[in-house]
C-alpha atoms as a PDB file:
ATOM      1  CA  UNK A   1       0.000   0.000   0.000  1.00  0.00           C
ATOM      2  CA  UNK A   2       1.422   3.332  -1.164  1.00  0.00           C
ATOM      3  CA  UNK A   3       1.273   6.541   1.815  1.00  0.00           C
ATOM      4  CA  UNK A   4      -1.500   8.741  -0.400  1.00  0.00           C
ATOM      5  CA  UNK A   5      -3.595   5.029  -0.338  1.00  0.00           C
ATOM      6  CA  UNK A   6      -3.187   4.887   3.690  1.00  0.00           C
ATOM      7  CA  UNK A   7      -3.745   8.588   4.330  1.00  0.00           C
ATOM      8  CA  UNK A   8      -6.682   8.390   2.441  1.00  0.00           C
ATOM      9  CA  UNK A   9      -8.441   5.272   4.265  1.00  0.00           C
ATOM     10  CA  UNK A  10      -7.240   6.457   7.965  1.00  0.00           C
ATOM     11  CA  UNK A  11      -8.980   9.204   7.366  1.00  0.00           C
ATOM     12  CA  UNK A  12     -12.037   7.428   6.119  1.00  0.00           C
ATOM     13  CA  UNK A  13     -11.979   4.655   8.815  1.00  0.00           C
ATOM     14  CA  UNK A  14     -11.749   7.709  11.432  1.00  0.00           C
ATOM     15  CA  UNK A  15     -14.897   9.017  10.233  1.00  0.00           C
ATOM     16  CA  UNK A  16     -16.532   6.324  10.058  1.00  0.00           C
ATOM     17  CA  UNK A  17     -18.139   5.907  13.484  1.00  0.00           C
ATOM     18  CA  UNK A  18     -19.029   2.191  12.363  1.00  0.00           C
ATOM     19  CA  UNK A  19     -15.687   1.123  12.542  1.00  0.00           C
ATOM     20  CA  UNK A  20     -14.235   0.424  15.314  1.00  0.00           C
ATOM     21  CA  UNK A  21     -10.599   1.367  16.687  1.00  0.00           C
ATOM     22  CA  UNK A  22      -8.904  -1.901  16.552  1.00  0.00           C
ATOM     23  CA  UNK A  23      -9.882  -1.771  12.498  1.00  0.00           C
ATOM     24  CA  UNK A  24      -7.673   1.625  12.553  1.00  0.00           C
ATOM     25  CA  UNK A  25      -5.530   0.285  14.894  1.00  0.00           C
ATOM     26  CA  UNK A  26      -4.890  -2.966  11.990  1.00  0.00           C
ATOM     27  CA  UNK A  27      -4.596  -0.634   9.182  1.00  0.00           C
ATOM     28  CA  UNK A  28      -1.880   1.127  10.660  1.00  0.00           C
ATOM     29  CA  UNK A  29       0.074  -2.124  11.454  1.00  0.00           C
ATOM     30  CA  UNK A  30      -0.153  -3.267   8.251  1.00  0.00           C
ATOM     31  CA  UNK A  31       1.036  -0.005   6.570  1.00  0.00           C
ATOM     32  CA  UNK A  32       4.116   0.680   9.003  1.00  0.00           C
ATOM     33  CA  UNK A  33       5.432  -2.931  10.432  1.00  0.00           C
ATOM     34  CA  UNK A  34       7.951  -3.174   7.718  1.00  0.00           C
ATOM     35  CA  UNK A  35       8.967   0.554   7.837  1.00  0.00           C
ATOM     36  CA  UNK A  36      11.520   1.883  10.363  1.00  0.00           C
ATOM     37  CA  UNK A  37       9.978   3.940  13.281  1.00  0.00           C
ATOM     38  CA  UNK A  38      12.216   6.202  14.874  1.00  0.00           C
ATOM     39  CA  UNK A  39      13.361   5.455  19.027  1.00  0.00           C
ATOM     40  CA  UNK A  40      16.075   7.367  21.187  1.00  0.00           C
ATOM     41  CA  UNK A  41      16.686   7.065  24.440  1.00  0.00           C
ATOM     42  CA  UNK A  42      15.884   9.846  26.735  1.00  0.00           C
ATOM     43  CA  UNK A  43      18.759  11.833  28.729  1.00  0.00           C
ATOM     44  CA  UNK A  44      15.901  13.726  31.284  1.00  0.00           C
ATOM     45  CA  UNK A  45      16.311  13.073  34.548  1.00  0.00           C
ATOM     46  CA  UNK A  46      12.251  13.733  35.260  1.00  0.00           C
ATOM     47  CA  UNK A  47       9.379  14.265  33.833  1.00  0.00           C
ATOM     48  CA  UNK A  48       6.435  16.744  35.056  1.00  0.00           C
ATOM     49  CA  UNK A  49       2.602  15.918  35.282  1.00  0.00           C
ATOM     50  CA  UNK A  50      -0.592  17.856  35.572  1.00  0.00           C
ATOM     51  CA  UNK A  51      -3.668  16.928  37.472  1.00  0.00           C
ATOM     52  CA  UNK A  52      -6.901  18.905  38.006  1.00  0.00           C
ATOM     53  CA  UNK A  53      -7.801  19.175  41.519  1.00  0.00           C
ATOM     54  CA  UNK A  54     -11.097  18.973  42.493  1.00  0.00           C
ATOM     55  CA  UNK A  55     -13.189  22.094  43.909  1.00  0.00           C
ATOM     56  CA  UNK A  56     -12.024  22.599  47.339  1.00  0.00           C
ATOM     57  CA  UNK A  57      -9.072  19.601  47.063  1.00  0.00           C
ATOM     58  CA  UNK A  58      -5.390  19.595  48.763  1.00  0.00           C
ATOM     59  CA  UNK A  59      -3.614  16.319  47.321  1.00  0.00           C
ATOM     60  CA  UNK A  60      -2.542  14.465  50.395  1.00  0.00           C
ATOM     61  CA  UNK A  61      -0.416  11.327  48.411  1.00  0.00           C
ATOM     62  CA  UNK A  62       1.142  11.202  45.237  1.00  0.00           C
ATOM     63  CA  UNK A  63      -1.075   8.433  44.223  1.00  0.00           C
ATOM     64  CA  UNK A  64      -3.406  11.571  43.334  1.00  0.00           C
ATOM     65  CA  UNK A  65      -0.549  12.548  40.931  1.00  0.00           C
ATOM     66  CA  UNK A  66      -0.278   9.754  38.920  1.00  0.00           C
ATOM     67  CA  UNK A  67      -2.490   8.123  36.145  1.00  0.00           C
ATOM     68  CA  UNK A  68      -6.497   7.817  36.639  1.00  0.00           C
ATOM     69  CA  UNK A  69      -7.168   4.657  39.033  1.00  0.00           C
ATOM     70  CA  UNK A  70     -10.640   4.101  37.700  1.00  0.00           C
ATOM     71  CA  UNK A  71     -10.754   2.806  34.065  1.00  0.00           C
ATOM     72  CA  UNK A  72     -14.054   2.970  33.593  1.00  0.00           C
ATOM     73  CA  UNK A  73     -14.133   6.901  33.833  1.00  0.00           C
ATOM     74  CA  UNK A  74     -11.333   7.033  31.132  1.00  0.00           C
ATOM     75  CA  UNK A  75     -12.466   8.433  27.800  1.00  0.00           C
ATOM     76  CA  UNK A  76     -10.976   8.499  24.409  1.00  0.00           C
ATOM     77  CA  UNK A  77      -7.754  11.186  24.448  1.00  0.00           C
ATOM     78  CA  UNK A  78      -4.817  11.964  22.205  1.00  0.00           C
ATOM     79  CA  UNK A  79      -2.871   8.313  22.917  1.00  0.00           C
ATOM     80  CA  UNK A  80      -5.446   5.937  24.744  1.00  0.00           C
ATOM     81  CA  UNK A  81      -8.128   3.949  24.165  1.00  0.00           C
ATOM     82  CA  UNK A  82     -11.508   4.463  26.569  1.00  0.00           C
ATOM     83  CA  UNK A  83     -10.910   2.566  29.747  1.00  0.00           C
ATOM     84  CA  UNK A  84      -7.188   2.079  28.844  1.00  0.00           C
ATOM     85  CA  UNK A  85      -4.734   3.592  31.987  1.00  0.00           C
ATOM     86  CA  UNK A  86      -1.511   5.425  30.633  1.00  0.00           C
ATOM     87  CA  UNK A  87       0.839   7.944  31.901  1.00  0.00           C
ATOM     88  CA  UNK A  88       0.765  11.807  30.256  1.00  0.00           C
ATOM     89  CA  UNK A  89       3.677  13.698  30.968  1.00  0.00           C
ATOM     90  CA  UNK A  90       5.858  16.481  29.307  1.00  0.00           C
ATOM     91  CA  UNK A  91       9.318  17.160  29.685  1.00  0.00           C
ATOM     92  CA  UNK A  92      11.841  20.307  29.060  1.00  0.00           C
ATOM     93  CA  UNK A  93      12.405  21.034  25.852  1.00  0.00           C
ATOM     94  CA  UNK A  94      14.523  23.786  24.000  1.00  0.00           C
ATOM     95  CA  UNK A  95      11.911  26.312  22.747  1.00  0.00           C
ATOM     96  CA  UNK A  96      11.168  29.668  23.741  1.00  0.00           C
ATOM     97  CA  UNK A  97       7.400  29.243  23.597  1.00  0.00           C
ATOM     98  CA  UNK A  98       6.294  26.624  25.998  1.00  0.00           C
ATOM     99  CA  UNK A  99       8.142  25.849  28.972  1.00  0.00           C
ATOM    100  CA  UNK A 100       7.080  21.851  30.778  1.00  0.00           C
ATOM    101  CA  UNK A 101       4.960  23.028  33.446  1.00  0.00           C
ATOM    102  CA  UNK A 102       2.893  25.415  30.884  1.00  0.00           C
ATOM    103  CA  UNK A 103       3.019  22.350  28.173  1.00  0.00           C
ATOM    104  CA  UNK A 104       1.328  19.773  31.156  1.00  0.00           C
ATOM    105  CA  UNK A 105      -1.060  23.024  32.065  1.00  0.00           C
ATOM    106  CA  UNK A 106      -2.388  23.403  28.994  1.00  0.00           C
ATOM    107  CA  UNK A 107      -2.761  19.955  27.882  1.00  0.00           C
ATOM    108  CA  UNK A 108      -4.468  18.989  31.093  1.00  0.00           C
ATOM    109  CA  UNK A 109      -6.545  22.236  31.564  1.00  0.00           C
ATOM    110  CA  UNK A 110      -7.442  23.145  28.192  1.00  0.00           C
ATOM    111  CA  UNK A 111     -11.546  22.011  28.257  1.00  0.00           C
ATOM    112  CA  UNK A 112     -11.228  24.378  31.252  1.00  0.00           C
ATOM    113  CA  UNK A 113      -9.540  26.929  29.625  1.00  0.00           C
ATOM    114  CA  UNK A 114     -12.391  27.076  26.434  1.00  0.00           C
ATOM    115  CA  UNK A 115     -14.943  27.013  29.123  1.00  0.00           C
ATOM    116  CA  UNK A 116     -14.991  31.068  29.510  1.00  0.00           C
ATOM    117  CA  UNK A 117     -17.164  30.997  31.986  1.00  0.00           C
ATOM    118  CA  UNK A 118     -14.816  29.200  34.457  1.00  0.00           C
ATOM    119  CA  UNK A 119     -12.855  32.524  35.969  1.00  0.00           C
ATOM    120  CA  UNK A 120     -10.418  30.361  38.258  1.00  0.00           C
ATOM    121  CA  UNK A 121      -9.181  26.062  38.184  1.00  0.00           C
ATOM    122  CA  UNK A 122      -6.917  24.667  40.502  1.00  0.00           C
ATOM    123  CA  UNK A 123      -4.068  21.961  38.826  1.00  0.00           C
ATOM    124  CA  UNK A 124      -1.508  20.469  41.108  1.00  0.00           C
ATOM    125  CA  UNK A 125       1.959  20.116  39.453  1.00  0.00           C
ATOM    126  CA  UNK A 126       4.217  17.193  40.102  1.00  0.00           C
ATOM    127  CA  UNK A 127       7.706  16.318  39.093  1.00  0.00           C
ATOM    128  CA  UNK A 128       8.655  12.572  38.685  1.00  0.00           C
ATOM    129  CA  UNK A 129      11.969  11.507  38.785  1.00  0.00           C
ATOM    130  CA  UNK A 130      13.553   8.399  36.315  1.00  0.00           C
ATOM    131  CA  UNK A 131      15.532   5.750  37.903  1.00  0.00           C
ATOM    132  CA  UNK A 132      16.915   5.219  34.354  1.00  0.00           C
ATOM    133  CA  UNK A 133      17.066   6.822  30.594  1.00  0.00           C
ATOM    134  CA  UNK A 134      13.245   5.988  29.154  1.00  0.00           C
ATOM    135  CA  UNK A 135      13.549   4.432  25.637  1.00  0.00           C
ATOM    136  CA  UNK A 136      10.840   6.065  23.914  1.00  0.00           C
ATOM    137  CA  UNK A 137       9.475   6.094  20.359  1.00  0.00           C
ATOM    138  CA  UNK A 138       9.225   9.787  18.978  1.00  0.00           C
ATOM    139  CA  UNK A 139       7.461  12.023  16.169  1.00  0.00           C
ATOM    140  CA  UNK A 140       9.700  14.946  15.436  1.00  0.00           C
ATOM    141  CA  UNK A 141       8.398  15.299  12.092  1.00  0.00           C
ATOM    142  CA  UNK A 142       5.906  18.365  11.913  1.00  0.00           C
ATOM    143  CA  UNK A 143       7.271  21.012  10.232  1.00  0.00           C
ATOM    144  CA  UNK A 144       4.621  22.981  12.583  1.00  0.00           C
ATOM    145  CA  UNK A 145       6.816  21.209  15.557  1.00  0.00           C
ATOM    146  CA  UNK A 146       9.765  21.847  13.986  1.00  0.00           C
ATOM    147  CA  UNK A 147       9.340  25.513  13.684  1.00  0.00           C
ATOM    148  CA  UNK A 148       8.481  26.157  17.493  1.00  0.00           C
ATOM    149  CA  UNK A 149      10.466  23.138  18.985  1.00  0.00           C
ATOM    150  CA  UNK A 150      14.738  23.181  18.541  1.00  0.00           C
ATOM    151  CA  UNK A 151      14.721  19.795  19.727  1.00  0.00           C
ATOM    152  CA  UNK A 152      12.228  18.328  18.051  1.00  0.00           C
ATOM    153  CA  UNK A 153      13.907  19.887  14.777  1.00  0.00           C
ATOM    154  CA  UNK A 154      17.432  18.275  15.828  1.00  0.00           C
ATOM    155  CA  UNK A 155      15.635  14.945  16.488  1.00  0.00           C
ATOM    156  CA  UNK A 156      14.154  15.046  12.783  1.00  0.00           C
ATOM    157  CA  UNK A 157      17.509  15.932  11.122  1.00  0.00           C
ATOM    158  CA  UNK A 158      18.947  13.071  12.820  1.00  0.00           C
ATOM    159  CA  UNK A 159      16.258  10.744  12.271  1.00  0.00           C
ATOM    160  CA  UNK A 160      16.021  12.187   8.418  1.00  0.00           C
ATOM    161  CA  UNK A 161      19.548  11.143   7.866  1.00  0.00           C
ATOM    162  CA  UNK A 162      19.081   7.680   9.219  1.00  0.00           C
ATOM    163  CA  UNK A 163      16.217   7.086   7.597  1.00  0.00           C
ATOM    164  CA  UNK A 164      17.240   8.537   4.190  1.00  0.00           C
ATOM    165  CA  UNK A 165      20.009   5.156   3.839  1.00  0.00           C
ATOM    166  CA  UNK A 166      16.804   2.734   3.964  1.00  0.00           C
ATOM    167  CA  UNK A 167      14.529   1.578   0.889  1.00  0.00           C
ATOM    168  CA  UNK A 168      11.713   3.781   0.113  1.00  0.00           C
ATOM    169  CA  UNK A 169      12.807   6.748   2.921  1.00  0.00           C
ATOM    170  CA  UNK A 170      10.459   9.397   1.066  1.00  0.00           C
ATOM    171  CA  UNK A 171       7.426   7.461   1.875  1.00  0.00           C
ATOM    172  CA  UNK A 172       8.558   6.451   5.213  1.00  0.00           C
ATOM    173  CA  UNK A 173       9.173  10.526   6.204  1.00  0.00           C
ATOM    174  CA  UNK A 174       5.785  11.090   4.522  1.00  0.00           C
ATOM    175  CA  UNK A 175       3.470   9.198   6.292  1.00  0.00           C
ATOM    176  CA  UNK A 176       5.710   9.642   9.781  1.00  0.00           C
ATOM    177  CA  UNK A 177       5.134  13.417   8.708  1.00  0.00           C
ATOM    178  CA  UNK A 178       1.454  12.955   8.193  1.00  0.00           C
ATOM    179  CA  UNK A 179       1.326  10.847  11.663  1.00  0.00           C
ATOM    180  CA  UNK A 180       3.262  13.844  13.429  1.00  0.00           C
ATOM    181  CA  UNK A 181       0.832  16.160  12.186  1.00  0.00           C
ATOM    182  CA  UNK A 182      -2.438  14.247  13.540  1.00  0.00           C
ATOM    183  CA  UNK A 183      -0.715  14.379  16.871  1.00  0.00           C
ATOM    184  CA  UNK A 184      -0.738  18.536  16.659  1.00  0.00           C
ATOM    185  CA  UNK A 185      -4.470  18.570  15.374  1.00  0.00           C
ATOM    186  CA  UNK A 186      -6.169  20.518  17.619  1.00  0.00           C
ATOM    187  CA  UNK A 187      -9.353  20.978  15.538  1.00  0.00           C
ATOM    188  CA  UNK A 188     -11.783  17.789  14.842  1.00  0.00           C
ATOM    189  CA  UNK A 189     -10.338  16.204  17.556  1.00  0.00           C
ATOM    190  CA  UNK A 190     -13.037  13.359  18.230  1.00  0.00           C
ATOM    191  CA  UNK A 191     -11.975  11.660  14.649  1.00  0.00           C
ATOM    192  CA  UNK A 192      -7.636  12.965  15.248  1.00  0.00           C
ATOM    193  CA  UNK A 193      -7.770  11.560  18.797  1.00  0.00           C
ATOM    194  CA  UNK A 194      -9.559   7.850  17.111  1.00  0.00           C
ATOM    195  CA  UNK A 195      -5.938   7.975  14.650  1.00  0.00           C
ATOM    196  CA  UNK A 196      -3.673   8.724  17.456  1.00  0.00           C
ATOM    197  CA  UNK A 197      -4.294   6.599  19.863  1.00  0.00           C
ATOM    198  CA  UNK A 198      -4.760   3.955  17.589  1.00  0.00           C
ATOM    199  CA  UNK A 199      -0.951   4.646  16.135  1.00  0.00           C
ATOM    200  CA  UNK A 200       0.172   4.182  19.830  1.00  0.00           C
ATOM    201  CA  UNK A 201      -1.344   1.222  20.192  1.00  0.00           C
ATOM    202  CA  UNK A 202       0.160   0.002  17.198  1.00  0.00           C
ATOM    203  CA  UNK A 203       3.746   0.607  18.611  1.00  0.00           C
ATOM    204  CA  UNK A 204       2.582  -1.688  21.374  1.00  0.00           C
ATOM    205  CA  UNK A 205       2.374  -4.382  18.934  1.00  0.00           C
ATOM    206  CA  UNK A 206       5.222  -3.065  17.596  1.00  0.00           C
ATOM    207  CA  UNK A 207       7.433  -3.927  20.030  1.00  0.00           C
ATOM    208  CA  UNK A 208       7.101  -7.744  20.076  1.00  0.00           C
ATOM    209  CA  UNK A 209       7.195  -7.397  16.201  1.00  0.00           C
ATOM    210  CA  UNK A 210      10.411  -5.654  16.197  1.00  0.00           C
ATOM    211  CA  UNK A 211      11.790  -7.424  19.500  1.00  0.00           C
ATOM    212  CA  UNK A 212      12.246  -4.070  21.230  1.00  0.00           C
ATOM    213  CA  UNK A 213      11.200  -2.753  24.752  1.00  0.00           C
ATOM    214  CA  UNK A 214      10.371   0.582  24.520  1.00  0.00           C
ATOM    215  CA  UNK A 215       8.658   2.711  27.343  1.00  0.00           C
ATOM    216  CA  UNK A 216       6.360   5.181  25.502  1.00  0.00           C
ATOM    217  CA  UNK A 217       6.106   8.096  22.648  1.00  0.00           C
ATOM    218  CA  UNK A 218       7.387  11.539  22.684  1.00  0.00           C
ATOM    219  CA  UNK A 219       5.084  13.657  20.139  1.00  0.00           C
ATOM    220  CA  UNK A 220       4.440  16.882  19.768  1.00  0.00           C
ATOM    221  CA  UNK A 221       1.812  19.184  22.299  1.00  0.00           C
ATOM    222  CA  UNK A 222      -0.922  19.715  20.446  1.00  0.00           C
ATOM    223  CA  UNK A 223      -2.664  22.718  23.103  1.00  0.00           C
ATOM    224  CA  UNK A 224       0.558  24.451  22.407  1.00  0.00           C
ATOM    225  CA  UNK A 225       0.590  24.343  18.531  1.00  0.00           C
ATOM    226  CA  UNK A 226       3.241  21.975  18.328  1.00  0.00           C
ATOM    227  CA  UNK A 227       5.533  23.877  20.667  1.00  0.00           C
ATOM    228  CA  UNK A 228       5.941  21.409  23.685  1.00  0.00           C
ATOM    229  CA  UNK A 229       6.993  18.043  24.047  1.00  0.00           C
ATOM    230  CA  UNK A 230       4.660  15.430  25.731  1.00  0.00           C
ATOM    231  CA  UNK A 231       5.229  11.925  26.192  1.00  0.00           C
ATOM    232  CA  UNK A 232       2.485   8.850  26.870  1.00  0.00           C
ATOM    233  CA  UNK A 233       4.330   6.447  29.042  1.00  0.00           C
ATOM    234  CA  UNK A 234       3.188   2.806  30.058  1.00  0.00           C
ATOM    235  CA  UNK A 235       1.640   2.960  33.888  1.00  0.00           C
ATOM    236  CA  UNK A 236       3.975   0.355  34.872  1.00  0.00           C
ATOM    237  CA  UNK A 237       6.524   2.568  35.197  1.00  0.00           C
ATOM    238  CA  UNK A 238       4.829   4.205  37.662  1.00  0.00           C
ATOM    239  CA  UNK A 239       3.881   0.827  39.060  1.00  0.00           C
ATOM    240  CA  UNK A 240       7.208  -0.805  39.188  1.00  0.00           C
ATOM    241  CA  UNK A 241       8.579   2.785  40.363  1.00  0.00           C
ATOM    242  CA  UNK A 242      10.512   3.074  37.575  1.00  0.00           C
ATOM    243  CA  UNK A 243       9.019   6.659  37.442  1.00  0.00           C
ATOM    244  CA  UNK A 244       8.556   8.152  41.371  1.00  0.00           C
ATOM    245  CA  UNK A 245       7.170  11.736  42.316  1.00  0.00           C
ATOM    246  CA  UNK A 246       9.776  13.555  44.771  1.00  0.00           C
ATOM    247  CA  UNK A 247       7.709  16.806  44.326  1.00  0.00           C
ATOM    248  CA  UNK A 248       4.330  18.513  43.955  1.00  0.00           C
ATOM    249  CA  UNK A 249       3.025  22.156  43.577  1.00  0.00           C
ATOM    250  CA  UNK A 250      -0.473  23.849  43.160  1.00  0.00           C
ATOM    251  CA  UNK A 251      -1.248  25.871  40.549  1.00  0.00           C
ATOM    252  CA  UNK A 252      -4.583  28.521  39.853  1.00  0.00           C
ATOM    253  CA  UNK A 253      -5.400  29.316  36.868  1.00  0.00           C
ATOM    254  CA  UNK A 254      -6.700  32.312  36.637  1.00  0.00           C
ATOM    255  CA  UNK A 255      -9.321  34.126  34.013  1.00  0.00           C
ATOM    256  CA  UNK A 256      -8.862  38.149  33.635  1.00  0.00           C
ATOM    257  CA  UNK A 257     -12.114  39.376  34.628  1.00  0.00           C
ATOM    258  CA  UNK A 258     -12.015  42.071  32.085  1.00  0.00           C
ATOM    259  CA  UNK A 259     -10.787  40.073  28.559  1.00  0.00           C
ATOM    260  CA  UNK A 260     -12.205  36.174  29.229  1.00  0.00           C
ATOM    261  CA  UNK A 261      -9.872  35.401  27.006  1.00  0.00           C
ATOM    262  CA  UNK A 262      -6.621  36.183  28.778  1.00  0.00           C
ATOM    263  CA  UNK A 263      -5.268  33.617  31.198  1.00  0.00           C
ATOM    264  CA  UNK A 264      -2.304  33.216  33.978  1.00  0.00           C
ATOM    265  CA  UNK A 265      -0.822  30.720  35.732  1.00  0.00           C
ATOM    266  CA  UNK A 266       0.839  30.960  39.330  1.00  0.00           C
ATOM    267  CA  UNK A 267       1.625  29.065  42.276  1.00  0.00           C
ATOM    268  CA  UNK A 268      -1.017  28.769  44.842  1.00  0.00           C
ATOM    269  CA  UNK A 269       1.201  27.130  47.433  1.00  0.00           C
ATOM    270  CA  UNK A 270       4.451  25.993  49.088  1.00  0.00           C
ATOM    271  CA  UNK A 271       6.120  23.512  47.121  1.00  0.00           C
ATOM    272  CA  UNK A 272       5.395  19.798  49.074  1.00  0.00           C
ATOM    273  CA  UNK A 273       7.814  17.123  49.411  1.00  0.00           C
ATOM    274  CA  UNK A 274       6.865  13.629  48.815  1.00  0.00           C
ATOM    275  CA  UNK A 275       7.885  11.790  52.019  1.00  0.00           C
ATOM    276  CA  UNK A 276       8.715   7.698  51.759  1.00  0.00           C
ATOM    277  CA  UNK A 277       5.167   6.712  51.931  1.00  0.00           C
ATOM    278  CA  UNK A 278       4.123   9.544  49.410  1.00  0.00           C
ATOM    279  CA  UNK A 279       2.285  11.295  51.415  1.00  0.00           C
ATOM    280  CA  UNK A 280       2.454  15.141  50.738  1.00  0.00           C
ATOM    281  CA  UNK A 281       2.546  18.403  52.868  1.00  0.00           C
ATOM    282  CA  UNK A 282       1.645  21.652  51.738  1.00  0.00           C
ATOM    283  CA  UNK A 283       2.306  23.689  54.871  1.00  0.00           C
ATOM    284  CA  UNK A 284       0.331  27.128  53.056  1.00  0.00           C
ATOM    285  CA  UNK A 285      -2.121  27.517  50.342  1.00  0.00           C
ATOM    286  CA  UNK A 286      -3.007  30.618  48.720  1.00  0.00           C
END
């Protein structure tokens, strides 16, 4: 199958609401298990996470940091299934326009942020540290991305290169291309999100094909126009505490009463430290 032929029916299978994910998932498979997908191993030492606090809620354990508990209340998002637990993080990237903490913010905030009516949300901001270099697969190829991101346009000259000495490289860049740029759709997203997670869910299957362990995917923030760097990494990092949190802080959002369009975000309390049970302290709120 040649990329125009694949872009072509991944976009009709995504609008199709009579066909289910694992058909997109299949399709995707198919098109991309004898291509080379692009890996690196991450140098980061943490990675920083965003969770919404509930009206009136203090987090008291960093179990409240990590990935939703209750799989049932899990919806369709950029990288997961419904009902399917993973871990969304960002981490620091060179760019100018969208430091971690904003990137994990905006990404977790944002169906607060269009609600203009909401004047003021609470997020709580945690940092969790590796215990070794994540292997991740990555999508540096958005030339949206690339413009805003320096290191996502360093990873795609290197990965260009490498690519460029196997069979058929054009194609390959195009539809990794294409696949970077679903990841920054912000528009549509219902049919975008049914593409994406379905590609990461492919890697999965990916890995036993290709006989590699990797951890997660590094793509592109889509909240921030491309600028940001998330990753989706498998909750048994967090499980096997491969990934721990060391450190959280809240965060208030807040809406300027007089443009409802114009937003901040600042601390709203002492930074807590996890102690060896997890259990967190913030000794003032604001």
């Amino acid at each position: 199958m040649e990329f125009l032929e694949f872009k072509t029916m991944i976009l009709q299978y995504a609008e199709d609401e009579n066909i289910d994910s694992g058909k997109i998932e299949e399709l995707i498979v198919d098109f991309f298990k004898r291509k080379a997908i692009p890996n690196l191993e991450s140098i980061q030492k943490f990675v920083v996470r965003c969770s919404i606090n509930n009206p009136g809620e203090v987090f008291k354990n960093t179990s409240r940091c990590s990935y939703n508990p209750n799989p049932k209340s899990i919806g369709l998002q950029r990288c997961n299934y419904p009902k399917q637990q993973v871990f969304y993080c960002s981490m620091y990237s060179d760019t100018d326009l969208a430091f971690s903490s904003l990137t994990c913010i905006v990404e977790t905030a944002w169906e607060h942020i269009e609600d203009l009516t909401t004047m003021r949300t609470y997020c709580t901001l945690s940092r969790w540290q590796c215990k070794r270099p994540l292997q991740l697969w990555v999508l540096p190829f958005s030339e949206l991305s690339c413009e805003k991101n320096r290191d996502f346009k360093k990873i795609r000259m290197n990965m260009t290169n490498i690519l460029d000495k196997h069979i058929g490289s054009k194609e390959i860049i195009q539809s990794l291309e294409f696949m970077s740029d679903v990841f920054c759709e912000r528009k549509n997203k219902r049919l975008y999100h049914r593409i994406s997670s379905s590609f990461y869910n492919a890697l999965c299957v990916f890995e036993k094909y290709k006989n590699v362990n990797i951890d997660g995917l590094m793509y592109p923030s889509a909240n921030t126009e491309g600028a940001g760097l998330n990753l989706v990494l498998k909750k048994e990092l967090i499980d096997n505490k491969t990934l721990w949190c060391d450190l959280a802080t809240m965060y208030a959002i807040q809406r300027h009463p007089n443009n409802p369009k114009h937003l901040s975000a600042m601390p709203a309390s002492t930074d807590a430290w996890a102690d060896e049970n997890g259990n967190l302290n913030f000794s003032s709120i604001w």
